[in-house]
C-alpha atoms as a PDB file:
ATOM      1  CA  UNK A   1      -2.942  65.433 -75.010  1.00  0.00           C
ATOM      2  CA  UNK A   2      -4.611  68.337 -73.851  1.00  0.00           C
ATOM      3  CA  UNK A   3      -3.708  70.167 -70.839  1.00  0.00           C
ATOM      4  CA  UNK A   4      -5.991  70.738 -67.915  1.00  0.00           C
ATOM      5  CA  UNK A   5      -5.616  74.264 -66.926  1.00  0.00           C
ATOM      6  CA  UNK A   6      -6.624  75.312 -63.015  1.00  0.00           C
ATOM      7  CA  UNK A   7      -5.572  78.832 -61.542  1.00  0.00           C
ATOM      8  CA  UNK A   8      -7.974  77.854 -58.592  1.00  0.00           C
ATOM      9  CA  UNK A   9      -5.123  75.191 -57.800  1.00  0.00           C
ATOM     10  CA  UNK A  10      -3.313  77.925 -55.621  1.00  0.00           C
ATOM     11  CA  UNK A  11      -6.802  78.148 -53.117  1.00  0.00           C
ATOM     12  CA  UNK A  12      -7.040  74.450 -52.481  1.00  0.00           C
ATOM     13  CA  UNK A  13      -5.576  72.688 -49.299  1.00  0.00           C
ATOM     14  CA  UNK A  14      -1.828  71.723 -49.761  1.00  0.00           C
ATOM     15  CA  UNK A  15      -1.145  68.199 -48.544  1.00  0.00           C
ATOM     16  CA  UNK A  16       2.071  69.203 -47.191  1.00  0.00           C
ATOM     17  CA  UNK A  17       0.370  70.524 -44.043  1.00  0.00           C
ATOM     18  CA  UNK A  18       1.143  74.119 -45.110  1.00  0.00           C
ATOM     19  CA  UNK A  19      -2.374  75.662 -45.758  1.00  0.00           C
ATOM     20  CA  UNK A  20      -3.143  76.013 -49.596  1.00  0.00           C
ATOM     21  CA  UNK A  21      -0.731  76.230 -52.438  1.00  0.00           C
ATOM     22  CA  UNK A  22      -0.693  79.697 -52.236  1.00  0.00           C
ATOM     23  CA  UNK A  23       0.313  79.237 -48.695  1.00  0.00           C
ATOM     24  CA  UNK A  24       3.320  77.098 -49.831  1.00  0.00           C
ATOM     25  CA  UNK A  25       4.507  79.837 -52.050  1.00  0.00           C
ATOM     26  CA  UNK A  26       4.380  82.359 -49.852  1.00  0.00           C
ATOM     27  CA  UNK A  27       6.522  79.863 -47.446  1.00  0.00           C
ATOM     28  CA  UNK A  28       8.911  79.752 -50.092  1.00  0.00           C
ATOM     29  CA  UNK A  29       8.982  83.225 -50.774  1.00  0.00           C
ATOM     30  CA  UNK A  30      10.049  83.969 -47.201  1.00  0.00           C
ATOM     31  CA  UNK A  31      12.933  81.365 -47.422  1.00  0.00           C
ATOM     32  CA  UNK A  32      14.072  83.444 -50.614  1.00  0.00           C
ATOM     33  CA  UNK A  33      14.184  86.478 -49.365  1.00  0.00           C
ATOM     34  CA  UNK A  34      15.551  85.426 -45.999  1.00  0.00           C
ATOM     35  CA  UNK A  35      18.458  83.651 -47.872  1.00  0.00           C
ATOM     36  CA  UNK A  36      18.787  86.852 -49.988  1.00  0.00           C
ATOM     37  CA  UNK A  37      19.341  89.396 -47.722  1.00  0.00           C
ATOM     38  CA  UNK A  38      21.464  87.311 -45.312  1.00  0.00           C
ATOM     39  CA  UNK A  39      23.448  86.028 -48.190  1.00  0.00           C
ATOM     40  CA  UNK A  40      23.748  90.019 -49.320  1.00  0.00           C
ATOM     41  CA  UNK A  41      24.746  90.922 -46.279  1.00  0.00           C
ATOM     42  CA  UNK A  42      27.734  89.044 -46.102  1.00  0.00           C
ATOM     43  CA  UNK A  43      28.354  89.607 -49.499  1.00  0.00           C
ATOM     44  CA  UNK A  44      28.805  93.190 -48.577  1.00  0.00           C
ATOM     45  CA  UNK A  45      30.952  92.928 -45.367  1.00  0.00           C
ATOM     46  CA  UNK A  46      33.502  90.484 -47.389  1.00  0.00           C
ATOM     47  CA  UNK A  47      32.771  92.808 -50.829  1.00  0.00           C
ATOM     48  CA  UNK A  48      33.637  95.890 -49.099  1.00  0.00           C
ATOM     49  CA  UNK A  49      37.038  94.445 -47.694  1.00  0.00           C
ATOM     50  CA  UNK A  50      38.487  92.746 -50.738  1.00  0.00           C
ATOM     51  CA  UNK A  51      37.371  95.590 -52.806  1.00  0.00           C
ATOM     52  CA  UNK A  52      39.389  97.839 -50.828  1.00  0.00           C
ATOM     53  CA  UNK A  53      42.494  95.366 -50.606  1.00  0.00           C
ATOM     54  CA  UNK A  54      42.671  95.505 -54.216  1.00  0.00           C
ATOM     55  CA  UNK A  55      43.062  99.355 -54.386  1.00  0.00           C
ATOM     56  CA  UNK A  56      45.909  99.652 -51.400  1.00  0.00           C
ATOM     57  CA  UNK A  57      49.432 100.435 -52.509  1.00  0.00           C
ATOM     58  CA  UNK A  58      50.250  97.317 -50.853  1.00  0.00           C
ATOM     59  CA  UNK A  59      51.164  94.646 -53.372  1.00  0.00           C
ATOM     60  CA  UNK A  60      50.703  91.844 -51.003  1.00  0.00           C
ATOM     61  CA  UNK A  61      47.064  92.827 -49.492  1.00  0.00           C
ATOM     62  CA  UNK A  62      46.760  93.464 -53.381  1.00  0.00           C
ATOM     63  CA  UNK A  63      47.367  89.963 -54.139  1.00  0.00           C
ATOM     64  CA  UNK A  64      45.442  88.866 -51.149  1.00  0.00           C
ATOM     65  CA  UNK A  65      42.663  90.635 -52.518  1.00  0.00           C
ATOM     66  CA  UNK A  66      43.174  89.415 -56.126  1.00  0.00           C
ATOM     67  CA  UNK A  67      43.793  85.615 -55.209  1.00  0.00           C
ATOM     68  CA  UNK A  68      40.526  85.382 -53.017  1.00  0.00           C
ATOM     69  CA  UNK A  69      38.748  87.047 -56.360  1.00  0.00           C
ATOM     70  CA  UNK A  70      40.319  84.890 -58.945  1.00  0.00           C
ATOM     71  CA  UNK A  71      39.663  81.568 -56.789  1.00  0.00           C
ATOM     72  CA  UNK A  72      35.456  82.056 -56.267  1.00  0.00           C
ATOM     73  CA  UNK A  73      34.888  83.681 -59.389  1.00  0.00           C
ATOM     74  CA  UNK A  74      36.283  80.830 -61.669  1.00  0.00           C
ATOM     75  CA  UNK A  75      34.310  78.421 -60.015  1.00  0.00           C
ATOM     76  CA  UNK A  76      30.604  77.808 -60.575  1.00  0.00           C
ATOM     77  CA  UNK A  77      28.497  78.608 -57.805  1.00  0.00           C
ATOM     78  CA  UNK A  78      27.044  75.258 -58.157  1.00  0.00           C
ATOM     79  CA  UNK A  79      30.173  73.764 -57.451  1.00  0.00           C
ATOM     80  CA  UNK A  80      30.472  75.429 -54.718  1.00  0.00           C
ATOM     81  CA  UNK A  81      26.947  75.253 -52.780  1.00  0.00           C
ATOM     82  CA  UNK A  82      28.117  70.859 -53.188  1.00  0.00           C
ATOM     83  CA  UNK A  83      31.742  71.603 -51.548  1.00  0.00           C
ATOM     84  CA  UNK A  84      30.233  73.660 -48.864  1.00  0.00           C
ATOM     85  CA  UNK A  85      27.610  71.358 -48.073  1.00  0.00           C
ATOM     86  CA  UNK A  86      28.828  67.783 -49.299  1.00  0.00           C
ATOM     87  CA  UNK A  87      32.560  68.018 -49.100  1.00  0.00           C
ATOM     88  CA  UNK A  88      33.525  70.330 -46.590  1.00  0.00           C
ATOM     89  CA  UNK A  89      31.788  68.146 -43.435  1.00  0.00           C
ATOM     90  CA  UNK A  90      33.868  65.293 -44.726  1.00  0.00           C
ATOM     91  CA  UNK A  91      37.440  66.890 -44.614  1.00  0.00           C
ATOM     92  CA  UNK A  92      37.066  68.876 -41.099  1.00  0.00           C
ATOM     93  CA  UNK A  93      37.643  66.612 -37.868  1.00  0.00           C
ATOM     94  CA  UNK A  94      34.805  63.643 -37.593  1.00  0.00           C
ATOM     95  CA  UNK A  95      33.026  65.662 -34.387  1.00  0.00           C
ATOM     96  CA  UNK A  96      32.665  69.118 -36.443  1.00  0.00           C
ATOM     97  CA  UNK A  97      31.526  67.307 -39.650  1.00  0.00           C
ATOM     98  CA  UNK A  98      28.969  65.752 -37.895  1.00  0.00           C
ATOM     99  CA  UNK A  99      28.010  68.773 -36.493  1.00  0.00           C
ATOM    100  CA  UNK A 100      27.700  70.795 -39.387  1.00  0.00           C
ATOM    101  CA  UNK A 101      25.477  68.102 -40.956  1.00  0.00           C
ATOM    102  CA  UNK A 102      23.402  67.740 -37.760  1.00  0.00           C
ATOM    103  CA  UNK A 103      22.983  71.437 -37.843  1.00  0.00           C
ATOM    104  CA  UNK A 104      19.328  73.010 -38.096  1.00  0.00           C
ATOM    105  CA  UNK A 105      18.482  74.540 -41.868  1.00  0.00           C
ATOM    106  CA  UNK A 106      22.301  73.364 -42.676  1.00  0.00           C
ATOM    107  CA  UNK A 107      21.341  73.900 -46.212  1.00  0.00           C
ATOM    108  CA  UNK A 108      19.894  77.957 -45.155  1.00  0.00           C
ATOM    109  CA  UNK A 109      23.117  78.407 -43.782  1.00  0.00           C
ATOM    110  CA  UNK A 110      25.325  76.473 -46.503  1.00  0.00           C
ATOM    111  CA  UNK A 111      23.638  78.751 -49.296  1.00  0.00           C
ATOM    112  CA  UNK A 112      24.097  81.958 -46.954  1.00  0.00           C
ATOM    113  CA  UNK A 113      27.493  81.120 -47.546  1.00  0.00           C
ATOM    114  CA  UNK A 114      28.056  79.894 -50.482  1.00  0.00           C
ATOM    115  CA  UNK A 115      26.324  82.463 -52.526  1.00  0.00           C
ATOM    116  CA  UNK A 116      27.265  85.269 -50.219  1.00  0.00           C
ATOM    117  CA  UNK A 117      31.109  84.436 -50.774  1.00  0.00           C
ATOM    118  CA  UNK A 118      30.070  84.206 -54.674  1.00  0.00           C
ATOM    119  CA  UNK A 119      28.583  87.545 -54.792  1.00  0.00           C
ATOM    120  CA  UNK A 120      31.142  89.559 -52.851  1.00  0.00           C
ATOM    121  CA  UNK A 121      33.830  88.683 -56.014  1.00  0.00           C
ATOM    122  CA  UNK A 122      31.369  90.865 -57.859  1.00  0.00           C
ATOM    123  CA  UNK A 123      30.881  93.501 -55.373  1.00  0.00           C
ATOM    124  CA  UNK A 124      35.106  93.506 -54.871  1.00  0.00           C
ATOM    125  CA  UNK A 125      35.112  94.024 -58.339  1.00  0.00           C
ATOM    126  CA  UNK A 126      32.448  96.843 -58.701  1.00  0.00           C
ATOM    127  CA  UNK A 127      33.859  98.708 -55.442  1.00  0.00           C
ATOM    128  CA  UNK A 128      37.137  98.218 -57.129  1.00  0.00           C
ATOM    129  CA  UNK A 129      35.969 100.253 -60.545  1.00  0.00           C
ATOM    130  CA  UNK A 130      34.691 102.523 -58.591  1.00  0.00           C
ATOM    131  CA  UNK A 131      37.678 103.723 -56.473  1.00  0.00           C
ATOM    132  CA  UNK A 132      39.720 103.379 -59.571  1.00  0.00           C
ATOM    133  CA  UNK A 133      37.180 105.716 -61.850  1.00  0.00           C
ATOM    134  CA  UNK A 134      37.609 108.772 -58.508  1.00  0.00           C
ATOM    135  CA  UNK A 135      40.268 111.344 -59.388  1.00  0.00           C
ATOM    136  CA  UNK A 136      43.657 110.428 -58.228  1.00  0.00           C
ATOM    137  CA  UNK A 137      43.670 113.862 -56.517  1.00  0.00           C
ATOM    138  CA  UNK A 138      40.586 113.461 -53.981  1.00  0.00           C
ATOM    139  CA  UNK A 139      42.772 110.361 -52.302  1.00  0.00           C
ATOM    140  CA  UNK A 140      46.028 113.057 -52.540  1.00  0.00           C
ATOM    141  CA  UNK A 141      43.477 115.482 -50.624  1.00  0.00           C
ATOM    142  CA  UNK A 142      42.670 113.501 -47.787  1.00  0.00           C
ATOM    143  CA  UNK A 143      46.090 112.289 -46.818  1.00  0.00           C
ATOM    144  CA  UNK A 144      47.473 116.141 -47.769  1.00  0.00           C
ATOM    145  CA  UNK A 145      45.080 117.029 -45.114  1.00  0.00           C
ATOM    146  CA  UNK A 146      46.820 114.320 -42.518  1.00  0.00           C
ATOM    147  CA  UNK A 147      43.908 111.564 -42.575  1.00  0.00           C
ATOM    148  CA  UNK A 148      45.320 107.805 -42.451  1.00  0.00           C
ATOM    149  CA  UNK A 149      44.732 106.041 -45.089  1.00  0.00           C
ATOM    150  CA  UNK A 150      41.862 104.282 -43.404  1.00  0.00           C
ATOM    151  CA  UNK A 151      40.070 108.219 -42.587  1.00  0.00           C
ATOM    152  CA  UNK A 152      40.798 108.800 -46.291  1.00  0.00           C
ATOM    153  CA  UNK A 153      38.779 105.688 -47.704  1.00  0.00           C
ATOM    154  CA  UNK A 154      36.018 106.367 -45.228  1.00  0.00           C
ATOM    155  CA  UNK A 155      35.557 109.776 -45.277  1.00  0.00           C
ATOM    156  CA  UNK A 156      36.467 110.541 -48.836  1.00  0.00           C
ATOM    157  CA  UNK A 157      37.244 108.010 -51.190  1.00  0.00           C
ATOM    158  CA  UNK A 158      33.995 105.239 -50.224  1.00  0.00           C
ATOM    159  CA  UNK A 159      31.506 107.794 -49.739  1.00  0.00           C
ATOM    160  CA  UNK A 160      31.444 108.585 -53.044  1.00  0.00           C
ATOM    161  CA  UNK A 161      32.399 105.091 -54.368  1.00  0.00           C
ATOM    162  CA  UNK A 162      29.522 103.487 -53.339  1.00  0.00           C
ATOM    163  CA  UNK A 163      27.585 106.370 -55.269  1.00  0.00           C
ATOM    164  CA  UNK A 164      29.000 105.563 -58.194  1.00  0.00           C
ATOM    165  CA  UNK A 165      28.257 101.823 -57.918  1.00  0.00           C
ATOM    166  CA  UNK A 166      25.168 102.150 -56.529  1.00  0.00           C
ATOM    167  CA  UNK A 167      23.427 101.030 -59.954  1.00  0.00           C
ATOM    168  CA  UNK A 168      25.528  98.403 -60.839  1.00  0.00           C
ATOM    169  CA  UNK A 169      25.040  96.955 -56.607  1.00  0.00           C
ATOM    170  CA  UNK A 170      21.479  96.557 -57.767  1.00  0.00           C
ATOM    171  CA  UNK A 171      21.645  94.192 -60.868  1.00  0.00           C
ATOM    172  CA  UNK A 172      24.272  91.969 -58.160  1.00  0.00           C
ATOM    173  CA  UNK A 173      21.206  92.291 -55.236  1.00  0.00           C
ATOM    174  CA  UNK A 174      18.834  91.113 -58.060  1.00  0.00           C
ATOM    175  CA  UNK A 175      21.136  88.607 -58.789  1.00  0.00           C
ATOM    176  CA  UNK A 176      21.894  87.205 -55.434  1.00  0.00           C
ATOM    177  CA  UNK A 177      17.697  86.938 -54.951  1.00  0.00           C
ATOM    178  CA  UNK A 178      17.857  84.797 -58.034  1.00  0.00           C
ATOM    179  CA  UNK A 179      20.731  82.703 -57.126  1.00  0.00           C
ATOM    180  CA  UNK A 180      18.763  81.507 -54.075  1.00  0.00           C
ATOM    181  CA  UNK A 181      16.680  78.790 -56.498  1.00  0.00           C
ATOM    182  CA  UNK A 182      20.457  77.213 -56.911  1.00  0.00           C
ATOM    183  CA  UNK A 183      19.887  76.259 -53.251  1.00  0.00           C
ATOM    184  CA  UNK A 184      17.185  73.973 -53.884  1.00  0.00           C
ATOM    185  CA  UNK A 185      20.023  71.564 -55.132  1.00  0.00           C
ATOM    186  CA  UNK A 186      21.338  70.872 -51.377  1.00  0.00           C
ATOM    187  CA  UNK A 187      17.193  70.606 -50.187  1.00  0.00           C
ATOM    188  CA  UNK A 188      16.478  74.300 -49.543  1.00  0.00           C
ATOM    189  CA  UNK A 189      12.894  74.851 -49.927  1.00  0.00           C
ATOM    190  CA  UNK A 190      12.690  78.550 -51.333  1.00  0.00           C
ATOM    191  CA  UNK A 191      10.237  79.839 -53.568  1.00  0.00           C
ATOM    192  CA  UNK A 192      11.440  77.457 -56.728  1.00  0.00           C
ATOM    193  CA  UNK A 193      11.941  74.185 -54.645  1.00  0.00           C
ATOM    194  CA  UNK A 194       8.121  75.001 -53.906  1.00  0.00           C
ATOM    195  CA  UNK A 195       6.712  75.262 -57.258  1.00  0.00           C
ATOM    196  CA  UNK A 196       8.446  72.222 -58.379  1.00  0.00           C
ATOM    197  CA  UNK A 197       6.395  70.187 -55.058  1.00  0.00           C
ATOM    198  CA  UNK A 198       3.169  71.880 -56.311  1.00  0.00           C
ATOM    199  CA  UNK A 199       3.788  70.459 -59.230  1.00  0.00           C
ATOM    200  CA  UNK A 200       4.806  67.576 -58.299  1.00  0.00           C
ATOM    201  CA  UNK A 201       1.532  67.304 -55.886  1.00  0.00           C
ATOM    202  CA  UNK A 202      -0.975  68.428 -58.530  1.00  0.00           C
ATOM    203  CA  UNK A 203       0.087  68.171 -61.608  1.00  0.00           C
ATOM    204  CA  UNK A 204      -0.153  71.660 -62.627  1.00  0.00           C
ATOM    205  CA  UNK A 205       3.174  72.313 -64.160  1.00  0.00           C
ATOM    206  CA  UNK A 206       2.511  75.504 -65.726  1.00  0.00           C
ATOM    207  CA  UNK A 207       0.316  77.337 -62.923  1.00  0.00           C
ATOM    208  CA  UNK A 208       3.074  76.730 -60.239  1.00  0.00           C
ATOM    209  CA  UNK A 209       5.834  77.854 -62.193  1.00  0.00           C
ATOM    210  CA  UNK A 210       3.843  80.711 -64.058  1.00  0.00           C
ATOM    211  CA  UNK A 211       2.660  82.355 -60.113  1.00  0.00           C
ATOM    212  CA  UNK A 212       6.623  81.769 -58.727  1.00  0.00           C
ATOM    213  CA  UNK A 213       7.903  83.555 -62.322  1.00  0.00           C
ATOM    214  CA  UNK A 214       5.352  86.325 -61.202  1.00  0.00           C
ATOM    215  CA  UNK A 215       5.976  86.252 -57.598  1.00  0.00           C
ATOM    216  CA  UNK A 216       9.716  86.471 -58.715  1.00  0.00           C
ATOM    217  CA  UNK A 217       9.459  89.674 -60.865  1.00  0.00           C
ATOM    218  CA  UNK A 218       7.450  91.470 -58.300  1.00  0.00           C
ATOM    219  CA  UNK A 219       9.962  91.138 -55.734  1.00  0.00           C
ATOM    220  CA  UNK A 220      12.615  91.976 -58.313  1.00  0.00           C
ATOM    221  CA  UNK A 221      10.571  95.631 -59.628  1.00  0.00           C
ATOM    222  CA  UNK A 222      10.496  96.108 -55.765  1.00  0.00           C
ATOM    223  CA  UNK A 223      14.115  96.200 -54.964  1.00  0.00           C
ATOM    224  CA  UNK A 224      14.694  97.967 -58.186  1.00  0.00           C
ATOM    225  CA  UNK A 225      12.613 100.367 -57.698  1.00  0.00           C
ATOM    226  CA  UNK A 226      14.060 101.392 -53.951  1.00  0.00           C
ATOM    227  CA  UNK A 227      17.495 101.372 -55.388  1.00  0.00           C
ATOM    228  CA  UNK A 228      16.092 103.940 -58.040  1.00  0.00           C
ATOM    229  CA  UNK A 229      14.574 106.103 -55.722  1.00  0.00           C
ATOM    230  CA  UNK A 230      17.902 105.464 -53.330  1.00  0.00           C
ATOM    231  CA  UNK A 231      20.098 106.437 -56.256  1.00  0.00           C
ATOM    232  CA  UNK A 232      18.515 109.681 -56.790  1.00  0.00           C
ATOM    233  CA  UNK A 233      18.527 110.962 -53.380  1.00  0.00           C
ATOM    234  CA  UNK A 234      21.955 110.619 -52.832  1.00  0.00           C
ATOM    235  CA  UNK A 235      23.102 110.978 -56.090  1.00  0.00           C
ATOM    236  CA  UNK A 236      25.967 113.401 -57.058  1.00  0.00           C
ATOM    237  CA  UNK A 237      25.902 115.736 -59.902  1.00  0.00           C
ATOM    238  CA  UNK A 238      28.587 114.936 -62.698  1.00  0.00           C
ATOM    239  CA  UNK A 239      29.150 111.443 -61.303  1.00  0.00           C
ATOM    240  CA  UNK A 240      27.460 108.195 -63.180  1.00  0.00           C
ATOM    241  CA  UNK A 241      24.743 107.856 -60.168  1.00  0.00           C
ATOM    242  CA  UNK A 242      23.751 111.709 -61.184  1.00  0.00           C
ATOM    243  CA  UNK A 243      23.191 111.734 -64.603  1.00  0.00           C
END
């Protein structure tokens, strides 16, 4: 059976309502990247604080730190977007599962989550590696020169941390982008759940999935580009970031 190939597919009307095909995508595209970033940011916020749990001298914020990474690391984030959005409504009180599932875009807000908590195991574990790989001594410095601990780690020790990381933060950004297409599983219509319903609509398997592939690796060469041009502006000479 021969296939009927039509790249004008993405310029005809979509009968979802949305405008053409190409319209859809572009929909999609802004559900991705909205997901993304708000998924990175918390990813970040939560990141930044286990990270630095796991580096106190305190053994118990250190196993604080080290149980929340062990527990959403070893699942699947699969497994996780379904307890967030199936089983967690069912165990809170009847009024506040029914609102969560009432809730507008529940399924936005259930990946935010889901993959945001997912994501900042792996930035704990980066910032982690790179307070560990700093020289015992500039941490010695900063309390020598009577900083708290807390003035020490922001003025000395994350500074140049997050330097050091900075290439490794990318690949977990590009990561968290392409974790998004998990979320069509619990009815989030980002850029993937899209070019399966063009599909779907007209039967042009290969065109839909070929233009979000594309669409995908643009937006992907984007970020990694920034972070490239990022990384050398505020890199520092002798450290990973600088070489």
């Amino acid at each position: 059976m021969n296939y009927n190939w039509n790249w004008g597919i993405f310029l005809e009307p979509s009968p979802d309502g949305w405008g053409t095909y190409l319209d859809t995508l572009l929909l999609g595209l802004r559900w991705t990247l909205a997901t993304a970033l708000s998924a990175w940011v918390l990813a970040l916020s939560l990141g930044i604080v286990v990270g630095i749990l796991r580096t106190l001298p305190s053994r118990p914020l250190q196993a604080i730190g080290t149980a929340y990474v062990e527990l959403f690391r070893n699942i699947p984030l699969l497994v996780q977007l379904f307890c967030w959005y199936f089983v967690l409504p069912e165990m809170l009180p009847k009024a506040a599962g029914t609102w969560l599932k009432q809730l507008p875009n529940a399924s936005f807000f259930t990946a935010v989550v889901a993959i945001g908590i997912y994501m900042s195991v792996r930035v704990a574990e980066q910032l982690r590696s790179g307070i560990n790989a700093l020289p015992r001594g500039q941490k010695n410095a900063g309390l020598a020169l009577g900083l708290t601990t807390a003035q020490t780690y922001r003025h000395v020790v994350l500074p140049v941390a997050f330097r050091i990381i900075l290439p490794p933060l990318t690949s977990e950004f590009l990561n968290t982008i392409k974790n998004t297409s998990v979320a069509l599983t619990i009815g989030l219509v980002e850029l993937t759940a899209r070019a399966y319903a063009i599909q779907e609509q007209s039967f042009q398997f290969f065109e839909a999935f070929a233009a979000a592939t594309v669409i995908y690796l643009i937006v992907n060469l984007c970020v990694t580009l920034g972070m490239r041009l990022l990384e050398k502006k505020i890199a520092i000479p002798g450290y990973i970031s600088g070489k």
